[in-house]
Protein backbone atom coordinates (compact mmCIF):
# COMPACT_ATOMS: atom_id res chain seq x y z
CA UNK A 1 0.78 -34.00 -10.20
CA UNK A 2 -0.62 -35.93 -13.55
CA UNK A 3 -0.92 -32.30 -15.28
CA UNK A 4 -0.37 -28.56 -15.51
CA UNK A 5 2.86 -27.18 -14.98
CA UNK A 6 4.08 -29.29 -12.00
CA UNK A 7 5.43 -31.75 -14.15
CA UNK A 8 7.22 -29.45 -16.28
CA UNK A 9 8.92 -27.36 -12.98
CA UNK A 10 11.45 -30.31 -11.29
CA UNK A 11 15.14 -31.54 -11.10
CA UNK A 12 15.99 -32.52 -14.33
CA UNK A 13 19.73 -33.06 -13.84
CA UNK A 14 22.38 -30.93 -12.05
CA UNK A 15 19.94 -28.34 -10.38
CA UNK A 16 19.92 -28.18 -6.77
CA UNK A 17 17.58 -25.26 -6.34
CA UNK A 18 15.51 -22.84 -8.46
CA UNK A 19 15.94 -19.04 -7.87
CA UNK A 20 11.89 -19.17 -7.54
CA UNK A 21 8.79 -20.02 -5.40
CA UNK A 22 6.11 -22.20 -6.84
CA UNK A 23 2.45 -23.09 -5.14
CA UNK A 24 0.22 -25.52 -7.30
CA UNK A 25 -2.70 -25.78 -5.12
CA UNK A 26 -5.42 -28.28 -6.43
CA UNK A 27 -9.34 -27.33 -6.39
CA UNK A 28 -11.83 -29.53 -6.07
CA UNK A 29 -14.60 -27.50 -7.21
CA UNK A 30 -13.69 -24.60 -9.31
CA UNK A 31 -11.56 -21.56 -9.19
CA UNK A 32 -13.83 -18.54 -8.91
CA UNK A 33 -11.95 -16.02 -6.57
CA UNK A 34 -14.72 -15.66 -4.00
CA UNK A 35 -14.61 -19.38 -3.56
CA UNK A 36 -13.30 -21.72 -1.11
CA UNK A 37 -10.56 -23.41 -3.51
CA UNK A 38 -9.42 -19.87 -4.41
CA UNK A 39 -9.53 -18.47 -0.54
CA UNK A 40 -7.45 -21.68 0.33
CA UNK A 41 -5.25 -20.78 -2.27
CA UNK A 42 -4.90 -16.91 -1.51
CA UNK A 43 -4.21 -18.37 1.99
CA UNK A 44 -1.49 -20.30 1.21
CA UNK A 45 0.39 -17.70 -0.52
CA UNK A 46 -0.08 -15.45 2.04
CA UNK A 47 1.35 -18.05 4.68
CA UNK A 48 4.52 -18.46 1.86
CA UNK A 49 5.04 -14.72 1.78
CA UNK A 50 5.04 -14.27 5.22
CA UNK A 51 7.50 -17.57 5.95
CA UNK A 52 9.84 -16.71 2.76
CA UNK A 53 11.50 -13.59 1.31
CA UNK A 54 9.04 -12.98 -1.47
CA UNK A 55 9.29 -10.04 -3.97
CA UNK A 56 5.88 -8.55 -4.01
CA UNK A 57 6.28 -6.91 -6.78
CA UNK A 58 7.02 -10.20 -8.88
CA UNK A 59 4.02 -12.61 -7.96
CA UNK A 60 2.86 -14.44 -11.85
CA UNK A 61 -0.58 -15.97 -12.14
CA UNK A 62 -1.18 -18.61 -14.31
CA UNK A 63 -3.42 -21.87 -14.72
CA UNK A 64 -4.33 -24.26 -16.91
CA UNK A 65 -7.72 -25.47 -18.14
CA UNK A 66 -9.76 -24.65 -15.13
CA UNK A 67 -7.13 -22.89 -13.22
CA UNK A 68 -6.99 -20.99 -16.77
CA UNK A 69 -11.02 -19.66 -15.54
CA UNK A 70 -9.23 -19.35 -11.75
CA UNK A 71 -6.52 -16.87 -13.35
CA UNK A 72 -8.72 -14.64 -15.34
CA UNK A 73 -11.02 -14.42 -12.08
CA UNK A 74 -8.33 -14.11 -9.49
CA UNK A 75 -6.70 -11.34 -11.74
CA UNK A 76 -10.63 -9.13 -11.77
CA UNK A 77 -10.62 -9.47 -8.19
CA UNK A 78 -7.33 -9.06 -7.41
CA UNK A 79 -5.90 -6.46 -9.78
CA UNK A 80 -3.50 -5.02 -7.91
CA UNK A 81 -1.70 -8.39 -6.38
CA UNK A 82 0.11 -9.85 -10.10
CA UNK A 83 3.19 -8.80 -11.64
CA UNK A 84 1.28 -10.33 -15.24
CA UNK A 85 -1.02 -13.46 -15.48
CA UNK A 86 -0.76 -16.41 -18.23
CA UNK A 87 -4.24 -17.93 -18.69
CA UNK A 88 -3.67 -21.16 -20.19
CA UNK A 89 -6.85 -22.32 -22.34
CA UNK A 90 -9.42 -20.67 -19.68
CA UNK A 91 -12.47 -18.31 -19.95
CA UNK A 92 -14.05 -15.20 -17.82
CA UNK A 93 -16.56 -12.48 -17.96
CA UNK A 94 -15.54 -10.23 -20.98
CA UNK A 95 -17.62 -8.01 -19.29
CA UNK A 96 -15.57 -7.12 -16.10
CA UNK A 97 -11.96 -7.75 -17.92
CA UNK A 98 -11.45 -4.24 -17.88
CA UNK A 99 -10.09 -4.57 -14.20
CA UNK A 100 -7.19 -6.26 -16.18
CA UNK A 101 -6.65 -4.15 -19.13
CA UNK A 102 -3.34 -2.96 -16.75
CA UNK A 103 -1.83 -6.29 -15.81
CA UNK A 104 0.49 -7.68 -18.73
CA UNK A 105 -1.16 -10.95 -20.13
CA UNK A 106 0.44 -13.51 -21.88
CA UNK A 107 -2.70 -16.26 -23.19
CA UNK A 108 -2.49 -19.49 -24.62
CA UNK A 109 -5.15 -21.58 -25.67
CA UNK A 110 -5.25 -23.71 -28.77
CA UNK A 111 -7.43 -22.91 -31.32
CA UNK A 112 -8.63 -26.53 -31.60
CA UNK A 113 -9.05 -27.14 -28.32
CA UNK A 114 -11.97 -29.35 -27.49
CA UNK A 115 -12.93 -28.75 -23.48
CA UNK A 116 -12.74 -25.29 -23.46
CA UNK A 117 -13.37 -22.85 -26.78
CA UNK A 118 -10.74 -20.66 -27.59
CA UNK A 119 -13.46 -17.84 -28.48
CA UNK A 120 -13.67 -17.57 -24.36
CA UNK A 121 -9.86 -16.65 -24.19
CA UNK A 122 -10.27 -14.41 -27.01
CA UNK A 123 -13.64 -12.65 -25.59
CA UNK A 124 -11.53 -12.00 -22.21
CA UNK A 125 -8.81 -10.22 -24.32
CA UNK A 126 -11.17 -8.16 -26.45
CA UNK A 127 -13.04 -7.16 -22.90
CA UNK A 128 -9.62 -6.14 -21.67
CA UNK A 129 -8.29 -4.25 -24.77
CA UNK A 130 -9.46 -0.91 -23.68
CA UNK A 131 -6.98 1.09 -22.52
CA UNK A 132 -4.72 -2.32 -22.22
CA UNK A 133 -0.95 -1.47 -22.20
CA UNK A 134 0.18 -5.27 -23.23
CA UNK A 135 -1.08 -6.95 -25.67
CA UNK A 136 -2.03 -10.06 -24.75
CA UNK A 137 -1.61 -13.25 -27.27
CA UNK A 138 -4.58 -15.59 -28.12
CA UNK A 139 -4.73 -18.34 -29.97
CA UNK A 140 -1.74 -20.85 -30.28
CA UNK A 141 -2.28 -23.29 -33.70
CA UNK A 142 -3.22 -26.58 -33.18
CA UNK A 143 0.15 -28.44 -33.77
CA UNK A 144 -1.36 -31.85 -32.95
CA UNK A 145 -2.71 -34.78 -35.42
């Protein structure tokens, strides 16, 4: 895995296990939840909750980039499925985020990010807000050269 949080989630010394599940699947055209790359995915986590002891209840979203889009539409179409979903640097339809105004959001995205706007993570949490019982964040400074 060359990026995303793979890289970050592995052995780094003494570990021999982590008290958690992780799936990464890839897509190789986009993330939209009615899509084959997202039914693949939905599929494979269905397999691992069926094959492992999974805690329904505790199932976190998150992507990066375009798996950042895949999170905000995976959340609308699946409301009820996440614990809470961290869109990193993604966008959505501000216009249906109010199916997510009850799942607890935690967003990054850098304001000077320069593949994906940060106004499109911030239009997602404004679409949301109503009624929203955690506040998401948007909008992580730059701290780059």
């Amino acid at each position: 895995m060359q990026q995303g949080l793979g890289s970050a989630i592995k052995f780094k010394g003494k570990e021999k296990n982590f008290p958690f599940i992780v799936i990464f699947p890839q897509a190789a055209k986009g993330w939209k939840a009615d899509g084959a790359d997202a039914k693949r995915a939905l599929a494979i986590l269905d397999e691992t909750q069926k094959t492992y002891k999974v805690d329904a209840q505790r199932i976190y979203l998150t992507g990066l980039s375009m798996g950042g889009y895949g999170t905000w539409s995976l959340a609308e179409a699946l409301p009820d499925r996440w614990a809470a979903i961290v869109p990193v640097c993604g966008g959505g339809n501000p216009m249906t985020a109010s199916k997510i105004k009850d799942i607890p959001c935690w967003c990054f995205h850098g304001d000077k990010d320069g593949a994906v706007k940060v106004e499109l993570s911030r239009a997602m949490g404004e679409g949301a807000a109503g009624g929203r019982r955690h506040a998401p964040l948007f909008g992580v400074p730059f701290r780059g050269p």
